[in-house]
N, C-alpha and C. Protein backbone atom coordinates (compact mmCIF):
# COMPACT_ATOMS: atom_id res chain seq x y z
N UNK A 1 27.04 -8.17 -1.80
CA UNK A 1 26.19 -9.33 -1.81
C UNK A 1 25.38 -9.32 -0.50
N UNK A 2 24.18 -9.72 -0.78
CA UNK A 2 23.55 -9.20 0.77
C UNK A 2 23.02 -10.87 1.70
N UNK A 3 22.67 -10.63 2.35
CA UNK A 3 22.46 -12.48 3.57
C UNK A 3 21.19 -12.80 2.66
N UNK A 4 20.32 -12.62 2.25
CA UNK A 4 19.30 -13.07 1.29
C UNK A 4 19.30 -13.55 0.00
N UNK A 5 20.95 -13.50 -0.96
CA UNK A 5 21.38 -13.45 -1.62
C UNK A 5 22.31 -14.94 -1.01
N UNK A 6 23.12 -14.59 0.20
CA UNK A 6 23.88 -15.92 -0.14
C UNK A 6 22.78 -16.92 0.68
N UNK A 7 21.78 -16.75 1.38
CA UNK A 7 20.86 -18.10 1.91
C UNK A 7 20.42 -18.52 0.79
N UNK A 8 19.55 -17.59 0.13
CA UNK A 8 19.00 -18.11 -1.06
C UNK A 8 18.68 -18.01 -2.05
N UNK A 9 19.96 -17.35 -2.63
CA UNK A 9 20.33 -17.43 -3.92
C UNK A 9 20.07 -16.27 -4.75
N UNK A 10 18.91 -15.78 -3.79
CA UNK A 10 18.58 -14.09 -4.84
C UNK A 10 18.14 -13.52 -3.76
N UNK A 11 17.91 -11.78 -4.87
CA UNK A 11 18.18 -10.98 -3.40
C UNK A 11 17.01 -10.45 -2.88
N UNK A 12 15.63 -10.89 -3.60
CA UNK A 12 14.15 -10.78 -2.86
C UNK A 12 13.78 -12.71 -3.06
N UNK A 13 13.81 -13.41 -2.22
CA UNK A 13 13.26 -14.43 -2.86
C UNK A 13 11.97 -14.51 -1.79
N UNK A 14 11.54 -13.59 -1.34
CA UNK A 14 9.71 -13.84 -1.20
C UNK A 14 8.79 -13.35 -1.79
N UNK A 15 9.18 -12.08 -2.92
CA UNK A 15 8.58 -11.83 -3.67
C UNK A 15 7.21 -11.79 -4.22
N UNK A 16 7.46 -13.40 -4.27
CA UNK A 16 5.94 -13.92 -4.63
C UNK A 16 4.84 -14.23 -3.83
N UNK A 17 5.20 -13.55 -2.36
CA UNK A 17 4.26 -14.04 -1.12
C UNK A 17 2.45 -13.85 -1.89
N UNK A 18 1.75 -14.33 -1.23
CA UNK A 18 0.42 -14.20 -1.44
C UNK A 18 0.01 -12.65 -0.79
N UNK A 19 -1.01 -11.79 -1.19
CA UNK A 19 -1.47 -10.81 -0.76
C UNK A 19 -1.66 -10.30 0.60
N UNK A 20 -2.43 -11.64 1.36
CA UNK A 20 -2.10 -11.35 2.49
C UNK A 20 -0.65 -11.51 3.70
N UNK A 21 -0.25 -12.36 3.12
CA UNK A 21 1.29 -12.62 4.10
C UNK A 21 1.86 -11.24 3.42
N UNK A 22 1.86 -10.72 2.33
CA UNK A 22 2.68 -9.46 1.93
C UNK A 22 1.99 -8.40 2.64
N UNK A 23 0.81 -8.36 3.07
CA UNK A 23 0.03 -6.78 3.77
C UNK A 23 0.21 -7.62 5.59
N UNK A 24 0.96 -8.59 5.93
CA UNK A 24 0.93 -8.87 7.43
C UNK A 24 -0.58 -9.57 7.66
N UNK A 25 -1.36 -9.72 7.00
CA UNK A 25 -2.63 -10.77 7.42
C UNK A 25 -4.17 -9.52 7.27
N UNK A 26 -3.81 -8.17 7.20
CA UNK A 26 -4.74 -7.33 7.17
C UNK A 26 -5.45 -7.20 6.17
N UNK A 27 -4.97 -8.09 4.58
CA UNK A 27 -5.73 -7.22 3.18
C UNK A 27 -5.27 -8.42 2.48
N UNK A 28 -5.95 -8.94 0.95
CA UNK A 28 -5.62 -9.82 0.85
C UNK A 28 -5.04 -8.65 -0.87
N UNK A 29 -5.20 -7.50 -0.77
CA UNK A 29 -4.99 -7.06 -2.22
C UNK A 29 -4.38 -5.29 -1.69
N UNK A 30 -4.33 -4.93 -2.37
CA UNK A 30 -3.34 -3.46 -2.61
C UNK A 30 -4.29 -2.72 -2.41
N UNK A 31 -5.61 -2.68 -2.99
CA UNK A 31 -6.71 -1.36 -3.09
C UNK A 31 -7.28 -1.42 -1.53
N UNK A 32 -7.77 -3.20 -0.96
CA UNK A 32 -7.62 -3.18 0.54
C UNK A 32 -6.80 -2.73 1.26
N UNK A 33 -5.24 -3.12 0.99
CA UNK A 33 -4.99 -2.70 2.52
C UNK A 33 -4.93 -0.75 2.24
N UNK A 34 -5.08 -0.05 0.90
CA UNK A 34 -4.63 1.29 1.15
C UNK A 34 -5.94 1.46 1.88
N UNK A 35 -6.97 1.33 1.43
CA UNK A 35 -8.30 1.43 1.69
C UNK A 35 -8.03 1.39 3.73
N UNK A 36 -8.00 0.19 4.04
CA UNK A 36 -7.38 0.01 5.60
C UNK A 36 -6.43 0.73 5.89
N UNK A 37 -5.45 0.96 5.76
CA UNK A 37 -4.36 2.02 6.27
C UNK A 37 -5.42 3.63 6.36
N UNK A 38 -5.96 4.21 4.84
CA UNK A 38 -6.36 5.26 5.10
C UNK A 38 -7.76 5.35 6.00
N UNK A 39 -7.72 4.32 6.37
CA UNK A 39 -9.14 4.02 7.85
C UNK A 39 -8.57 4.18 9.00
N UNK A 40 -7.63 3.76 9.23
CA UNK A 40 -6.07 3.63 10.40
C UNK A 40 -5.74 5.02 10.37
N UNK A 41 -5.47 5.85 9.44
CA UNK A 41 -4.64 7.12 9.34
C UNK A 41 -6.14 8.30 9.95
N UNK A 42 -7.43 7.71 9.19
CA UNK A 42 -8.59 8.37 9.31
C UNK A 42 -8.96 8.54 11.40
N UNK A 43 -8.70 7.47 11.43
CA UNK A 43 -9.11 7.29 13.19
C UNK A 43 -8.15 7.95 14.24
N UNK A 44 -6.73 8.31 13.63
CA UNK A 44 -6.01 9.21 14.84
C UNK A 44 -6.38 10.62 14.68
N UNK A 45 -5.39 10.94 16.09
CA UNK A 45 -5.67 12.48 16.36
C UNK A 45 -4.61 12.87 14.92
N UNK A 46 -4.99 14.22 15.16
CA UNK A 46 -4.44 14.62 14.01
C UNK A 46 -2.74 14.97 14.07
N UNK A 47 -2.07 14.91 15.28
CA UNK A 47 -1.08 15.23 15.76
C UNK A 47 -0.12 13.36 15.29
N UNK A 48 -0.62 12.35 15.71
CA UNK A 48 -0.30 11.40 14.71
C UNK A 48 -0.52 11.05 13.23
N UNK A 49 -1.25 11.08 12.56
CA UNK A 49 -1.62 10.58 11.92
C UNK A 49 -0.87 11.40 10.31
N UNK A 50 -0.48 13.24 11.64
CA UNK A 50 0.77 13.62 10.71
C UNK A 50 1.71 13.08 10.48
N UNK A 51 2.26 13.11 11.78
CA UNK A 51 3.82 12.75 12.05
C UNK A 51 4.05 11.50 10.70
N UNK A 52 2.98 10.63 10.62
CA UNK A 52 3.07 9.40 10.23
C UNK A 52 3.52 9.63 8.44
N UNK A 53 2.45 10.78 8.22
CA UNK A 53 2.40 11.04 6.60
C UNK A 53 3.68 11.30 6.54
N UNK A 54 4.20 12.36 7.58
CA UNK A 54 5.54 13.18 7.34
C UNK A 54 6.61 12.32 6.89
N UNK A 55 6.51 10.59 8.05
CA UNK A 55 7.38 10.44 7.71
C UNK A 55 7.73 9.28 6.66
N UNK A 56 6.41 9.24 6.32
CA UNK A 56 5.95 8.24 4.32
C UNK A 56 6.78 8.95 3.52
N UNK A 57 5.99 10.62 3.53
CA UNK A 57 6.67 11.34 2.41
C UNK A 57 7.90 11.56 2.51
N UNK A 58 8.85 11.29 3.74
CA UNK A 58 10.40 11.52 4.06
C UNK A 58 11.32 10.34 3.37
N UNK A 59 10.65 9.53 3.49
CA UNK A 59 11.18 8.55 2.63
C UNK A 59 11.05 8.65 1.65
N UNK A 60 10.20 8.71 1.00
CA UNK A 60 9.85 8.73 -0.78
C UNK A 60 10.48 9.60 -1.17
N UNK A 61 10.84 10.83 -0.32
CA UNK A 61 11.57 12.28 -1.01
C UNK A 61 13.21 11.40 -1.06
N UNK A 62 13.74 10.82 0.00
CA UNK A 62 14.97 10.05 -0.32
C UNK A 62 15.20 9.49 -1.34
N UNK A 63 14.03 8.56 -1.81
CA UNK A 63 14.42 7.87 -2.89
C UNK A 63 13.95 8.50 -3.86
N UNK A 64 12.73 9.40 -4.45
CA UNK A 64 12.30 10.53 -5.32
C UNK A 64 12.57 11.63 -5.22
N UNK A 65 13.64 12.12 -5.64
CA UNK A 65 13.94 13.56 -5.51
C UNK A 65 12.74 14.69 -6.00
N UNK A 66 12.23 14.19 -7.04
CA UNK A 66 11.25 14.77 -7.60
C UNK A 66 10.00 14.19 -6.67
N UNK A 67 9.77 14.02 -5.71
CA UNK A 67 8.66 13.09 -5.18
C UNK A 67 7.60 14.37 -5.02
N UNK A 68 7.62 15.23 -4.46
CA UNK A 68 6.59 16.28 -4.44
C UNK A 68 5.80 16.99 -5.31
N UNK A 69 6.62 16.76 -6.84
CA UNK A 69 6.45 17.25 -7.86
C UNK A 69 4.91 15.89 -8.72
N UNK A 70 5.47 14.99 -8.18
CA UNK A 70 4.90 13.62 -8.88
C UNK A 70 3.63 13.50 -8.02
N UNK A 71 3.75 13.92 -6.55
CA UNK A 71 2.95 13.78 -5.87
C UNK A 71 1.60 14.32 -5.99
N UNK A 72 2.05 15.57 -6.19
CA UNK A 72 0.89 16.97 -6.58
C UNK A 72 0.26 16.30 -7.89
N UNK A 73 0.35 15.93 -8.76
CA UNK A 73 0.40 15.47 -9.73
C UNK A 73 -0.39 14.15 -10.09
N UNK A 74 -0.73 13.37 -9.41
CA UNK A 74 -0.41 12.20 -9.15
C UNK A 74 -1.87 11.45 -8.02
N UNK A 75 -1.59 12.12 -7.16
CA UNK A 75 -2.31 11.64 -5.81
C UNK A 75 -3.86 11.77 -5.55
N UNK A 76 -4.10 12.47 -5.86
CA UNK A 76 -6.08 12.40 -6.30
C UNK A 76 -6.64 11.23 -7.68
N UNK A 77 -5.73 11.27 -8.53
CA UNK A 77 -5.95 10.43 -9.63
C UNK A 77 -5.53 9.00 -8.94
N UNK A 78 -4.65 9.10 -8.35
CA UNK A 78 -4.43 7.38 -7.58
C UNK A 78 -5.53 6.71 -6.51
N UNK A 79 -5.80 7.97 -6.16
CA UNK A 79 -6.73 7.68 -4.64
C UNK A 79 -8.22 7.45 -5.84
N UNK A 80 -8.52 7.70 -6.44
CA UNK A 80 -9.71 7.43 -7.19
C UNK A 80 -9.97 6.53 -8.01
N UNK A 81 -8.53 6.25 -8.48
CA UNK A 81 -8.11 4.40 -9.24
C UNK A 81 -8.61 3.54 -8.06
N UNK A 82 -7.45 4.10 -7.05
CA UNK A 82 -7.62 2.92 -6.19
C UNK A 82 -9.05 2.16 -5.25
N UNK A 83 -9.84 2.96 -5.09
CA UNK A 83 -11.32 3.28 -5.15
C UNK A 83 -11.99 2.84 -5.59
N UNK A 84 -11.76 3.08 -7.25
CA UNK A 84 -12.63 2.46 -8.09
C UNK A 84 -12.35 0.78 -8.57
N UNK A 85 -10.86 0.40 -8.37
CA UNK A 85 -10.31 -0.93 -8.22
C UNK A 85 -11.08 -1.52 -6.96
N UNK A 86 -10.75 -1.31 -5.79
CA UNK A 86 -11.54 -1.65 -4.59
C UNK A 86 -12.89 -2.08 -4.86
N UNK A 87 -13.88 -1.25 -5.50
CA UNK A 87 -15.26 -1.16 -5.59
C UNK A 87 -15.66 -2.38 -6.32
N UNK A 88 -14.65 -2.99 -7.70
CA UNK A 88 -14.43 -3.96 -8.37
C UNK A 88 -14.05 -5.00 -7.84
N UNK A 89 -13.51 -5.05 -7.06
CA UNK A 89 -13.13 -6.35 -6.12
C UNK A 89 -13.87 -6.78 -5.04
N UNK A 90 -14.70 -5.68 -3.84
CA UNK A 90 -15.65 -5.97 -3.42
C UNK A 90 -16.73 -6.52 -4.06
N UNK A 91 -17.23 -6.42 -5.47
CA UNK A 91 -18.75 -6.09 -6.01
C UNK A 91 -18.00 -7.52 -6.49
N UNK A 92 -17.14 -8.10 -7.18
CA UNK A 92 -16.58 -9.62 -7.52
C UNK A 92 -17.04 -10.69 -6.12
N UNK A 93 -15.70 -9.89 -5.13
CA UNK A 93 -16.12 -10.78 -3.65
C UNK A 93 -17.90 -11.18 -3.40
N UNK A 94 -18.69 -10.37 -3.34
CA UNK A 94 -19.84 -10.03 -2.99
C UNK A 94 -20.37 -11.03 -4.31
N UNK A 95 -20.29 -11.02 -5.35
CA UNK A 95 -20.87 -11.92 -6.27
C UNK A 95 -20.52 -13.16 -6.24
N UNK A 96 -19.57 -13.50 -5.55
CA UNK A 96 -18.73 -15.23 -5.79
C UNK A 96 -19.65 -15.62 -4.05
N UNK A 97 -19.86 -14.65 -3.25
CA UNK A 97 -20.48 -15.52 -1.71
C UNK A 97 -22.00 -15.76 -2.63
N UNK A 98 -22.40 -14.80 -3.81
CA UNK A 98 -23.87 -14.99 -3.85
C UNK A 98 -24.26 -16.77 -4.52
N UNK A 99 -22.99 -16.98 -5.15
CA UNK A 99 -22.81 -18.31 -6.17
C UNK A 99 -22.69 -19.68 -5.45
């Protein structure tokens, strides 16, 4: 049973935070903050900005054994969703300031 569970009652109960309290105040949506992170990852030397991937993908391999396999697979088609989601949400944003 974990301390989030006996305070309050279940064992994610923020779950439902709003977009931005869930990205820390940086993004108010998912396609933003990847969009921001890969701006963040874009601006270091390249000697960080490894280390950093290395140690994303070190985790995911913990919990995905198959994670490299899914990755290859996977990761150009996401980065181009996510892109094209983004582009949709700006071009919305951008139409609701014009209204």
């Amino acid at each position: 049973m974990s301390p989030s569970y006996l305070i309050y009652g279940e064992e994610m109960p923020f779950r439902e935070m709003t977009g931005a309290l869930h990205f820390g105040g940086i993004a108010d949506n998912q396609p933003e903050f990847l969009a921001k992170a890969t701006y963040c990852l874009s601006r270091l030397d390249a000697v960080h900005s490894v280390a950093l991937v290395q140690m994303m993908m070190g985790t995911l391999r913990n919990e995905f054994k198959s994670f490299d396999k899914i990755m290859e697979f996977e990761a150009n088609s996401r980065f181009f969703d996510t892109a094209n989601n983004l582009q949709e949400i700006l071009t919305d944003r951008a139409a609701k300031k014009k209204t």
